[in-house]
C-alpha atoms as a PDB file:
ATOM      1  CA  UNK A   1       0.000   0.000   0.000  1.00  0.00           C
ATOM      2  CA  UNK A   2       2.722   2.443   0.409  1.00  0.00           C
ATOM      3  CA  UNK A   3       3.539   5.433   3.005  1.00  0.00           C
ATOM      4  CA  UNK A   4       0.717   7.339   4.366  1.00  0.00           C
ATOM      5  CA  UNK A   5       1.531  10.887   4.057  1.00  0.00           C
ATOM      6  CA  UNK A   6      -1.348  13.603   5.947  1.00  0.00           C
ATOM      7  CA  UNK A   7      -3.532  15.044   3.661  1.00  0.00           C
ATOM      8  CA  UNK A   8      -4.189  11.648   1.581  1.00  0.00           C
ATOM      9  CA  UNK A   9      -7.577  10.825   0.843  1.00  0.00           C
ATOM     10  CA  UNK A  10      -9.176   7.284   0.361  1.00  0.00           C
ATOM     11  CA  UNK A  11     -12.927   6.774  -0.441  1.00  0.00           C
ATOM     12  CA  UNK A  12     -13.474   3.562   1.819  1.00  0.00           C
ATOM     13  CA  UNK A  13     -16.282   2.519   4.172  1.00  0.00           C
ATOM     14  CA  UNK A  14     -15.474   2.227   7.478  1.00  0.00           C
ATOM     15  CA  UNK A  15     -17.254  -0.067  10.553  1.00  0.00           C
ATOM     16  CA  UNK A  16     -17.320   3.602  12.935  1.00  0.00           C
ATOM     17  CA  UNK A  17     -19.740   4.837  10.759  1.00  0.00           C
ATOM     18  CA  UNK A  18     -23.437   5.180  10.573  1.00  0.00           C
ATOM     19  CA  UNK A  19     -23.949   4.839   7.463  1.00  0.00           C
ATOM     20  CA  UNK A  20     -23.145   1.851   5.336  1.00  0.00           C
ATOM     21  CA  UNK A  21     -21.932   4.264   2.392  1.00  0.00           C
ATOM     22  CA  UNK A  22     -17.944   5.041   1.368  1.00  0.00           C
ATOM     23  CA  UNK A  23     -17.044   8.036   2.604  1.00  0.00           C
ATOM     24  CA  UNK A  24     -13.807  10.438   2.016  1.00  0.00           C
ATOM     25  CA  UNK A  25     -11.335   9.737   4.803  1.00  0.00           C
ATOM     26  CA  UNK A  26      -8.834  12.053   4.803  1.00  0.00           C
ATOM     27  CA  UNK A  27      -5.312  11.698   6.749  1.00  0.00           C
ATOM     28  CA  UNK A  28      -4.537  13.604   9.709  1.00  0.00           C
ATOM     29  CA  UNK A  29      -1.693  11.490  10.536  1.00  0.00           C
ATOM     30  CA  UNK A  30       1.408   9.964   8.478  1.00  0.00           C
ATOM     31  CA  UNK A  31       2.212   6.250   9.055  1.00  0.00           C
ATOM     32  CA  UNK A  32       5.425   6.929  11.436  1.00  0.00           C
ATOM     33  CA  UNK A  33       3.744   8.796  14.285  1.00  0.00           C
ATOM     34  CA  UNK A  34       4.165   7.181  18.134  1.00  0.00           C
ATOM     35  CA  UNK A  35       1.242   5.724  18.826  1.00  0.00           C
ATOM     36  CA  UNK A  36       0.523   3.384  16.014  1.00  0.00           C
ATOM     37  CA  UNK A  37      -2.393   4.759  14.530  1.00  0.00           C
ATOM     38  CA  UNK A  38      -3.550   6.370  11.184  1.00  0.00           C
ATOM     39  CA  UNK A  39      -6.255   8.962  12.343  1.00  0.00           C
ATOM     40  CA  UNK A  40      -8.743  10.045   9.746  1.00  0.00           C
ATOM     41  CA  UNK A  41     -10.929  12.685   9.166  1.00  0.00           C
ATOM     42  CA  UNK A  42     -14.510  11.805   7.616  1.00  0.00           C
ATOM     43  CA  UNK A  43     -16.241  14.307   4.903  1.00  0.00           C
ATOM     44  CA  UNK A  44     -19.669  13.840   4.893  1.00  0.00           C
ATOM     45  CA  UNK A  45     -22.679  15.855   3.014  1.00  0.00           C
ATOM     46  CA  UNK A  46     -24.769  15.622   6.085  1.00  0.00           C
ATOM     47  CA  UNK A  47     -24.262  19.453   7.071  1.00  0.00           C
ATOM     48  CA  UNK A  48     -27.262  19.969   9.117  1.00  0.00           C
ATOM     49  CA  UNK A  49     -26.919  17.002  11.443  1.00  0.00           C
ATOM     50  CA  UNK A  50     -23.374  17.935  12.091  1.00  0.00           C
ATOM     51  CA  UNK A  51     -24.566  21.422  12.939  1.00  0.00           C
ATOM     52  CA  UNK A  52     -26.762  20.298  14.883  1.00  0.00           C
ATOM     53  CA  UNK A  53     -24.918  17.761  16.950  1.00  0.00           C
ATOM     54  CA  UNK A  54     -21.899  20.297  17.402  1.00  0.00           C
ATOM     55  CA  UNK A  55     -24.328  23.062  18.833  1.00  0.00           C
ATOM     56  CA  UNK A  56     -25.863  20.343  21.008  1.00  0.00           C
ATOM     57  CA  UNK A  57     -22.637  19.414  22.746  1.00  0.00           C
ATOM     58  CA  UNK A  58     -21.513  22.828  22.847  1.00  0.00           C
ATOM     59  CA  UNK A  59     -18.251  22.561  20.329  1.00  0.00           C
ATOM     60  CA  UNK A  60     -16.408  25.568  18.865  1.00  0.00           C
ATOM     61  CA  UNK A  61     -17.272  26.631  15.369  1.00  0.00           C
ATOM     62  CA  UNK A  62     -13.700  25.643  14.128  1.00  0.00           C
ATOM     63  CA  UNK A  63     -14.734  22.255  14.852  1.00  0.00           C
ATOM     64  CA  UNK A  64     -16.752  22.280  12.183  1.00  0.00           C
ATOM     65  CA  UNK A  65     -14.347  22.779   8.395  1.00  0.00           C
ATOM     66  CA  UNK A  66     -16.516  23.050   5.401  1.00  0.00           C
ATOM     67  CA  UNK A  67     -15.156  22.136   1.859  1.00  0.00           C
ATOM     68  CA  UNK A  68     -16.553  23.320  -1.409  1.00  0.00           C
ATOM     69  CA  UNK A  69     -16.174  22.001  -4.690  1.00  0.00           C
ATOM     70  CA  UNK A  70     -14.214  24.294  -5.472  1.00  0.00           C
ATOM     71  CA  UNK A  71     -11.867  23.900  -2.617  1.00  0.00           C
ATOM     72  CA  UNK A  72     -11.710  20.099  -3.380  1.00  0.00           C
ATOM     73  CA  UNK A  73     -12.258  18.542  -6.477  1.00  0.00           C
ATOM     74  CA  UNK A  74     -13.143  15.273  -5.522  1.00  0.00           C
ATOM     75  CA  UNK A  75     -16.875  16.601  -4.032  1.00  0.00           C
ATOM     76  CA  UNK A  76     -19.816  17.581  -6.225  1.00  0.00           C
ATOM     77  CA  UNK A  77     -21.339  19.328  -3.378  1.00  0.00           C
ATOM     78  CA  UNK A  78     -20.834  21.687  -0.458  1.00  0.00           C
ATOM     79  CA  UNK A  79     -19.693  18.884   2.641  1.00  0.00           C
ATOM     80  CA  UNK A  80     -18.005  19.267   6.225  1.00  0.00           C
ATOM     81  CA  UNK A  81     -15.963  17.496   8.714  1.00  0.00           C
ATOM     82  CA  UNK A  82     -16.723  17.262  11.824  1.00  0.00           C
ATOM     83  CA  UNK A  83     -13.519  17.494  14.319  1.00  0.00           C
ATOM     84  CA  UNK A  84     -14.985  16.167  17.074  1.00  0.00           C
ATOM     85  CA  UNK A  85     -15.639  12.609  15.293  1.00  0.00           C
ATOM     86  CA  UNK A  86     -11.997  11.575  14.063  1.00  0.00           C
ATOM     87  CA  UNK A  87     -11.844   8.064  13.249  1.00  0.00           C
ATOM     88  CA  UNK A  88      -9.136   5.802  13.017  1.00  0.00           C
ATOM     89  CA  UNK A  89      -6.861   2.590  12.237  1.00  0.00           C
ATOM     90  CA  UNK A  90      -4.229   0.950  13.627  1.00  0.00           C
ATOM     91  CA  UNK A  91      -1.462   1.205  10.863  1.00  0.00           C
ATOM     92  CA  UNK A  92      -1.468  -2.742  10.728  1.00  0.00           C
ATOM     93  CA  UNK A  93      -5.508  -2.864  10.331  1.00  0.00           C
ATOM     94  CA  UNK A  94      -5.471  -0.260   7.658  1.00  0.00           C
ATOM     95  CA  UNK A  95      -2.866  -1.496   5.459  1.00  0.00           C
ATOM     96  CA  UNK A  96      -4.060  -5.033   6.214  1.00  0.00           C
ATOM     97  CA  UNK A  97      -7.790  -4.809   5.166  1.00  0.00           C
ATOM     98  CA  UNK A  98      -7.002  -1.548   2.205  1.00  0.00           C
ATOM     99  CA  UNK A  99      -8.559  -3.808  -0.153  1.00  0.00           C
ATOM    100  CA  UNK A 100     -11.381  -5.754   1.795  1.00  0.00           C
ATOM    101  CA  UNK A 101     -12.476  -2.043   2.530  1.00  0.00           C
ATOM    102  CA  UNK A 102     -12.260  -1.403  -1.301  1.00  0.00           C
ATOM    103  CA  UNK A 103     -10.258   1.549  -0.379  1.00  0.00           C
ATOM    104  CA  UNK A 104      -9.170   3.607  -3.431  1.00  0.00           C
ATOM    105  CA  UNK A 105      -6.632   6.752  -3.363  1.00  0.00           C
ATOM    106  CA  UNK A 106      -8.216  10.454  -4.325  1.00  0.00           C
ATOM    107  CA  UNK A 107      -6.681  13.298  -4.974  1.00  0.00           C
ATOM    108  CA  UNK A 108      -5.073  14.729  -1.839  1.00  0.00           C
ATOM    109  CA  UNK A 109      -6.688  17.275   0.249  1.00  0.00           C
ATOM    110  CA  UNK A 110      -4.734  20.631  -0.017  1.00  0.00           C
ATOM    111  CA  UNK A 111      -2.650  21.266   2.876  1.00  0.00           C
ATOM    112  CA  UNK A 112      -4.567  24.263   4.305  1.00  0.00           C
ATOM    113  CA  UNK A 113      -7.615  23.114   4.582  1.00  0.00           C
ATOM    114  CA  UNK A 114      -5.953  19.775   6.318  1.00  0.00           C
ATOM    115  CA  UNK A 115      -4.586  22.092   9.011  1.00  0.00           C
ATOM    116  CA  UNK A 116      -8.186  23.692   9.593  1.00  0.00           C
ATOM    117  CA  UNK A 117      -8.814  20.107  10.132  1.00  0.00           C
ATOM    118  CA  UNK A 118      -6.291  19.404  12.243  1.00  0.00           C
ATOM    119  CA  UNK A 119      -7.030  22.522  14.067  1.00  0.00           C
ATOM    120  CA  UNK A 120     -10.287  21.828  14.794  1.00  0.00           C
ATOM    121  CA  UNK A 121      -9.165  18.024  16.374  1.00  0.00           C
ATOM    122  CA  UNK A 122      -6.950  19.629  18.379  1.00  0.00           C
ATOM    123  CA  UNK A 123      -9.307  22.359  19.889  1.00  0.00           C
ATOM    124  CA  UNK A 124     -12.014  19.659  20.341  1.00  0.00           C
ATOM    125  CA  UNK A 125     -12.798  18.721  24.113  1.00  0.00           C
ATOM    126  CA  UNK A 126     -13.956  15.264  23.358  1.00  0.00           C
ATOM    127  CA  UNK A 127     -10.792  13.848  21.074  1.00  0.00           C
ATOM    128  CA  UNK A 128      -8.792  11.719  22.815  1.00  0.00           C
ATOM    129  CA  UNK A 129      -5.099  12.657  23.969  1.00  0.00           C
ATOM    130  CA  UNK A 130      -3.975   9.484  22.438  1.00  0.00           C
ATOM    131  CA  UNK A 131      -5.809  11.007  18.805  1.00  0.00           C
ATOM    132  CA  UNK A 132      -4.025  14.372  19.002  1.00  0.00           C
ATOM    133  CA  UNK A 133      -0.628  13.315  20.248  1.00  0.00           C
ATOM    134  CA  UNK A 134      -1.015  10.807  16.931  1.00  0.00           C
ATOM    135  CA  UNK A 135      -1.220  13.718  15.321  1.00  0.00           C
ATOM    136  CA  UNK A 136       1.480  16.132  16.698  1.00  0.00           C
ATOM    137  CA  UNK A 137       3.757  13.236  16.369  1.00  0.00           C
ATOM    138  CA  UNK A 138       3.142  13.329  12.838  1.00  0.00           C
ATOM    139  CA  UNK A 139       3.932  17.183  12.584  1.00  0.00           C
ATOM    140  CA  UNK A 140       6.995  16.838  14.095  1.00  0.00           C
END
């Protein structure tokens, strides 16, 4: 399968999800960070329930990163992640079950709207430390 590098994108279904459908996943992480993980953020076209579940549990706006069409030429339509729902792998489950999951490589995400992302993980208050030191270790 190759390196994972943040910003990647894979259009995969995942078992953390609600829905049964592939969704975007985009790297937050690269595959060398400390704690073994590949953390992934999901784009999803549900806007209004992620609105609404972020105002119910009292999240900052920045947890919330919108991406346009424009922005990201993968989408058709307007779509968000949520920050406060990172999902993730272990590095050995991910590259192990790529192609059960029918996992195929998109275009990557540009780098500043992957830091918004990361941004918004970081300021969540219900991400685990073991999700956002994943992360910093792969900034480092």
């Amino acid at each position: 399968m190759g390196k994972i590098s943040q910003g990647f994108v894979f259009r995969t279904q995942h078992r953390g999800l609600s829905s049964s459908l592939p969704h975007y996943l985009i790297a937050l992480t690269t595959d060398n960070n400390s704690e073994n993980i590949v953390v992934f953020g999901v784009i999803t076209s549900g806007i209004d329930t992620a609105k609404t579940r972020i105002s119910k549990m009292g999240a900052a706006l920045e947890t919330l990163v919108t991406i346009t069409p424009n922005e990201y030429c993968e989408l058709d339509h307007e779509s968000v992640v949520d920050c406060n729902t990172p999902v993730y792998y272990s590095k050995w489950e991910f590259e192990n079950s790529f192609n059960q999951l029918n996992a195929t490589r998109k275009t990557d995400l540009p780098q500043e709207i992957c830091e918004k992302i990361i941004n918004g993980v970081n300021i969540s208050r219900v991400v685990s430390k073991k999700i956002k030191k994943a992360i910093a270790s792969s900034q480092n």
